[in-house]
C-alpha atoms as a PDB file:
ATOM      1  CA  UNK A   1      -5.465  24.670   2.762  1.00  0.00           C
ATOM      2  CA  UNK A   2      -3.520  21.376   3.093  1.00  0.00           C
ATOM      3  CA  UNK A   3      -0.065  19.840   3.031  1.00  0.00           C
ATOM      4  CA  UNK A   4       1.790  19.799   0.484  1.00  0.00           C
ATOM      5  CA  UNK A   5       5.555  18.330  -0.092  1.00  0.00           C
ATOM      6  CA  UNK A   6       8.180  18.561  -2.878  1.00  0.00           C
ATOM      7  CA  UNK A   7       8.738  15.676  -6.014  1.00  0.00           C
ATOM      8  CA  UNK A   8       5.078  15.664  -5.623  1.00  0.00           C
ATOM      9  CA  UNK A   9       4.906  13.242  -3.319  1.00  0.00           C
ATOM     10  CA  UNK A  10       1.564  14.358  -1.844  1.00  0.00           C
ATOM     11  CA  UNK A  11      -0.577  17.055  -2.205  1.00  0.00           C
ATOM     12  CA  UNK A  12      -4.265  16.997  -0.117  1.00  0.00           C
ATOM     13  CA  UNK A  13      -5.814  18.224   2.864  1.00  0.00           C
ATOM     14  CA  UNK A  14      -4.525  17.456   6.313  1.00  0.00           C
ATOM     15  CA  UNK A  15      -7.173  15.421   6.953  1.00  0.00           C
ATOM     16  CA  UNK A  16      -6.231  13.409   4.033  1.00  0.00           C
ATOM     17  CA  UNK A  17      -3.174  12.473   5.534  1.00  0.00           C
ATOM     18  CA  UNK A  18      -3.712  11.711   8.709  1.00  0.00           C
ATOM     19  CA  UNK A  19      -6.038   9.320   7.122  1.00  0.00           C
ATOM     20  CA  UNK A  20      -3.310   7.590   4.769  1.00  0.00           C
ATOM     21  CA  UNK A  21      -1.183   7.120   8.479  1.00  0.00           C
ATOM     22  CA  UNK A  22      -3.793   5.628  10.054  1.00  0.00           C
ATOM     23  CA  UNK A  23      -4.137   3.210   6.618  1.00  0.00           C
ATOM     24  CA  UNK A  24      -0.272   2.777   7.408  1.00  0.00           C
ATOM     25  CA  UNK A  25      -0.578   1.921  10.772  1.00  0.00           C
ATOM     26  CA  UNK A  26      -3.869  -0.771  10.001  1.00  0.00           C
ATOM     27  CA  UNK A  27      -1.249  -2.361   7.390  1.00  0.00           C
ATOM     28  CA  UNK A  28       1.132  -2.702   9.917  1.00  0.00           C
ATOM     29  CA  UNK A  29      -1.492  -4.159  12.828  1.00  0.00           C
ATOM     30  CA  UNK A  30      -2.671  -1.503  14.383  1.00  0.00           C
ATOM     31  CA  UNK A  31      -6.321  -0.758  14.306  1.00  0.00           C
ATOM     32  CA  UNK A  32      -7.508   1.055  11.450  1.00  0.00           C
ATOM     33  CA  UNK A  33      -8.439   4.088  13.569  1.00  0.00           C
ATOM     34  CA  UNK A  34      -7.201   7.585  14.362  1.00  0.00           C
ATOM     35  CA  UNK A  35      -7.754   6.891  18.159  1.00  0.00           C
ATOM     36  CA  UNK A  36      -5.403   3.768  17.792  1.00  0.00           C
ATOM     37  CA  UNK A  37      -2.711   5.874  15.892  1.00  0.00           C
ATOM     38  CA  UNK A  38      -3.137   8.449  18.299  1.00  0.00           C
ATOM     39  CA  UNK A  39      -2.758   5.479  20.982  1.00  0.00           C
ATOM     40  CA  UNK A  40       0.716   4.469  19.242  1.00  0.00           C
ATOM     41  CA  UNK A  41       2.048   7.609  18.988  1.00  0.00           C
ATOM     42  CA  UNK A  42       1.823   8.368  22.562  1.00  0.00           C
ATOM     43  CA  UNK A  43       3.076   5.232  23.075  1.00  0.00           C
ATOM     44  CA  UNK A  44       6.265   5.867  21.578  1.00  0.00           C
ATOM     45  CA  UNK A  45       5.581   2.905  18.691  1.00  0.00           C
ATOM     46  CA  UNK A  46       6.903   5.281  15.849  1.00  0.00           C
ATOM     47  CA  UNK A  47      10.021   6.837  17.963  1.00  0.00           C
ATOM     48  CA  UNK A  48      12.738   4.912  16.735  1.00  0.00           C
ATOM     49  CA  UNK A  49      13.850   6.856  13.365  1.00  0.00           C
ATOM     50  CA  UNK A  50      16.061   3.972  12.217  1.00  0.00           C
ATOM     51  CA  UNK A  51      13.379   1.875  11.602  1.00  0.00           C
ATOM     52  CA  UNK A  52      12.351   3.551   8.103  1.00  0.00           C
ATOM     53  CA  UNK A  53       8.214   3.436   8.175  1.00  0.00           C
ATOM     54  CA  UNK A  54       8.801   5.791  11.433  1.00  0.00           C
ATOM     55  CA  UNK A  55      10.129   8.479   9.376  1.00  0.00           C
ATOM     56  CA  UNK A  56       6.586   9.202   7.956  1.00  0.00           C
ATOM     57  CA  UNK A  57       4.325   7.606  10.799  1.00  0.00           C
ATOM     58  CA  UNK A  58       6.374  10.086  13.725  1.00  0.00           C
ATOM     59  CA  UNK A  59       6.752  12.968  10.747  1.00  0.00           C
ATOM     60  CA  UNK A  60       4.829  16.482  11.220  1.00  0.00           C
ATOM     61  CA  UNK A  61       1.869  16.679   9.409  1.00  0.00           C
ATOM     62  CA  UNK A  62       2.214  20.166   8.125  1.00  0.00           C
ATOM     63  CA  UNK A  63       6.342  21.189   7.867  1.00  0.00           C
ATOM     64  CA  UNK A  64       9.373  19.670   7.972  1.00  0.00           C
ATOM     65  CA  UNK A  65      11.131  17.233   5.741  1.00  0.00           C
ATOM     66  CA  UNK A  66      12.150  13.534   4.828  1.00  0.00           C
ATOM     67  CA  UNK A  67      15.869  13.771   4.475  1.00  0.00           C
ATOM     68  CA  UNK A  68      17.359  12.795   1.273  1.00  0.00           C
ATOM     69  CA  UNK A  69      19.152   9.819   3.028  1.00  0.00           C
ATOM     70  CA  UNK A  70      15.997   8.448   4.375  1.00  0.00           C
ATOM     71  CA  UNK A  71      13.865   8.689   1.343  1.00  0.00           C
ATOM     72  CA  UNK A  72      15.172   5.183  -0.326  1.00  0.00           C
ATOM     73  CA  UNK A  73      14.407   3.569   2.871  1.00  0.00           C
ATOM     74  CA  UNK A  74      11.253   4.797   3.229  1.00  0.00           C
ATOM     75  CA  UNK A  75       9.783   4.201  -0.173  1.00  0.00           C
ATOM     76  CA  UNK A  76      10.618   0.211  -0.185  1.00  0.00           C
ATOM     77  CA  UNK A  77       9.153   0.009   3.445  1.00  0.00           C
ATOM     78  CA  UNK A  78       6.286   1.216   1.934  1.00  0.00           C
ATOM     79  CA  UNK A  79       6.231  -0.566  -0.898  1.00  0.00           C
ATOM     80  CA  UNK A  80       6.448  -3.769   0.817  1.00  0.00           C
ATOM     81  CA  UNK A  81       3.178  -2.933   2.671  1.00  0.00           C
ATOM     82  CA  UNK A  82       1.204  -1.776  -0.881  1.00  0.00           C
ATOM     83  CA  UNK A  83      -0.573  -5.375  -0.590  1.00  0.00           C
ATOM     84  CA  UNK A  84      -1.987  -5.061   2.743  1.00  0.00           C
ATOM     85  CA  UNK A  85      -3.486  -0.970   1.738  1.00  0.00           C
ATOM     86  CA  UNK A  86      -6.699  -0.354   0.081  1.00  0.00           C
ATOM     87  CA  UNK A  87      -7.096  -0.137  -3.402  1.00  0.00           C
ATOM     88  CA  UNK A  88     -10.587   1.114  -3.779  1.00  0.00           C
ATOM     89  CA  UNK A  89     -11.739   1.581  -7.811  1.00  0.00           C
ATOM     90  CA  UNK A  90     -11.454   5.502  -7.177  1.00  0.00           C
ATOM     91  CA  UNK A  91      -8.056   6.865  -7.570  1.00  0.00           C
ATOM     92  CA  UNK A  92      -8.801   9.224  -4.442  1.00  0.00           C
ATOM     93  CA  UNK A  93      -9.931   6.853  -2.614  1.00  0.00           C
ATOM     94  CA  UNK A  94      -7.272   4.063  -2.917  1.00  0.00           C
ATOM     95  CA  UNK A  95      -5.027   4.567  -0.151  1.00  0.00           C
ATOM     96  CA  UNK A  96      -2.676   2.259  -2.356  1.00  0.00           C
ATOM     97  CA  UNK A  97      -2.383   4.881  -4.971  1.00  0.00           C
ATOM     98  CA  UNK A  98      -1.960   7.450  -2.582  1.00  0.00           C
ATOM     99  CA  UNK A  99       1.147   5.188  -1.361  1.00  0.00           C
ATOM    100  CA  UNK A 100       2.437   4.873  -5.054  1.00  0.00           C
ATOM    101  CA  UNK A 101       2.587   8.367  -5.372  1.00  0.00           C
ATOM    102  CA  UNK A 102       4.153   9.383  -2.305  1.00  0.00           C
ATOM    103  CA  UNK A 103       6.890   6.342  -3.301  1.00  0.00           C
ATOM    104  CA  UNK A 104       7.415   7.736  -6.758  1.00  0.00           C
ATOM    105  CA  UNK A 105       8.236  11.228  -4.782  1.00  0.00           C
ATOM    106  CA  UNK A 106      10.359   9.666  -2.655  1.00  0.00           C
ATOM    107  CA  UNK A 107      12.071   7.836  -5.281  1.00  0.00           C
ATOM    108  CA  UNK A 108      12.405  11.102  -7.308  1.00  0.00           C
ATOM    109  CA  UNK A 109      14.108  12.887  -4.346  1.00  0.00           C
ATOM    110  CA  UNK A 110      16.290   9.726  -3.523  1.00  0.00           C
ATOM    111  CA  UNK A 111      17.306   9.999  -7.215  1.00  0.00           C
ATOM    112  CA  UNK A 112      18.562  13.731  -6.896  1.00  0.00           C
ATOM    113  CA  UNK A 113      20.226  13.476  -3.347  1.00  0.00           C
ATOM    114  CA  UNK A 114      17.106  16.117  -2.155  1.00  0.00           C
ATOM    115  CA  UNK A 115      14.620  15.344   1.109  1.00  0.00           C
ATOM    116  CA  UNK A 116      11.050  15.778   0.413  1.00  0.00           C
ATOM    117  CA  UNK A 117       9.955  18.896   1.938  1.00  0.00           C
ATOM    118  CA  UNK A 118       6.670  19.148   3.264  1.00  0.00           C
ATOM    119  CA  UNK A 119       4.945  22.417   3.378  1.00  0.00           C
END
């Protein structure tokens, strides 16, 4: 079991996930831990949803969606952080592929007015 989302933009186990945010949130200066992201969070760091990296660090983990409007947004946001992610030799491993992916899905949906549902 594990999420899934449309214009596969990710498909994995939870865990997965969770680990790609907390990447995310190392590459933009928090500490690379799940504590710290959990930390943020509570904080209220990702609340504001006009600020477009929000919309995926504040986004459920297991339903919902990225609305179609957001999904341009989103995907340069993260593609301006690609140099600061990981890009370990293994495919699964490199959080920066993982990014690529989930920006070629986001793309995709951006591309055919459609959010990316996550299920």
């Amino acid at each position: 079991m594990g999420l899934d989302t449309s214009h596969d933009a990710w498909h994995g186990p939870y865990s997965s996930f969770n680990e790609f945010r907390v990447a995310i949130h190392a590459a933009l200066g928090g500490a690379p831990t799940t504590q710290d992201l959990s930390d943020a969070w509570e904080a209220g760091r990702y609340n504001d949803q006009s600020v477009p990296i929000n919309v995926l660090m504040n986004h459920s983990d297991c339903d919902g969606e990225i609305a179609a409007k957001d999904c341009g947004p989103l995907a340069d946001a993260m593609e301006a952080l690609l140099p600061k992610l990981s890009n370990a030799p293994d495919e699964y491993l490199s959080v920066r592929s993982k990014a690529k992916r989930f920006i070629v899905g986001l793309r995709d949906a951006a591309e055919a007015n459609e959010p990316v549902d996550f299920h």
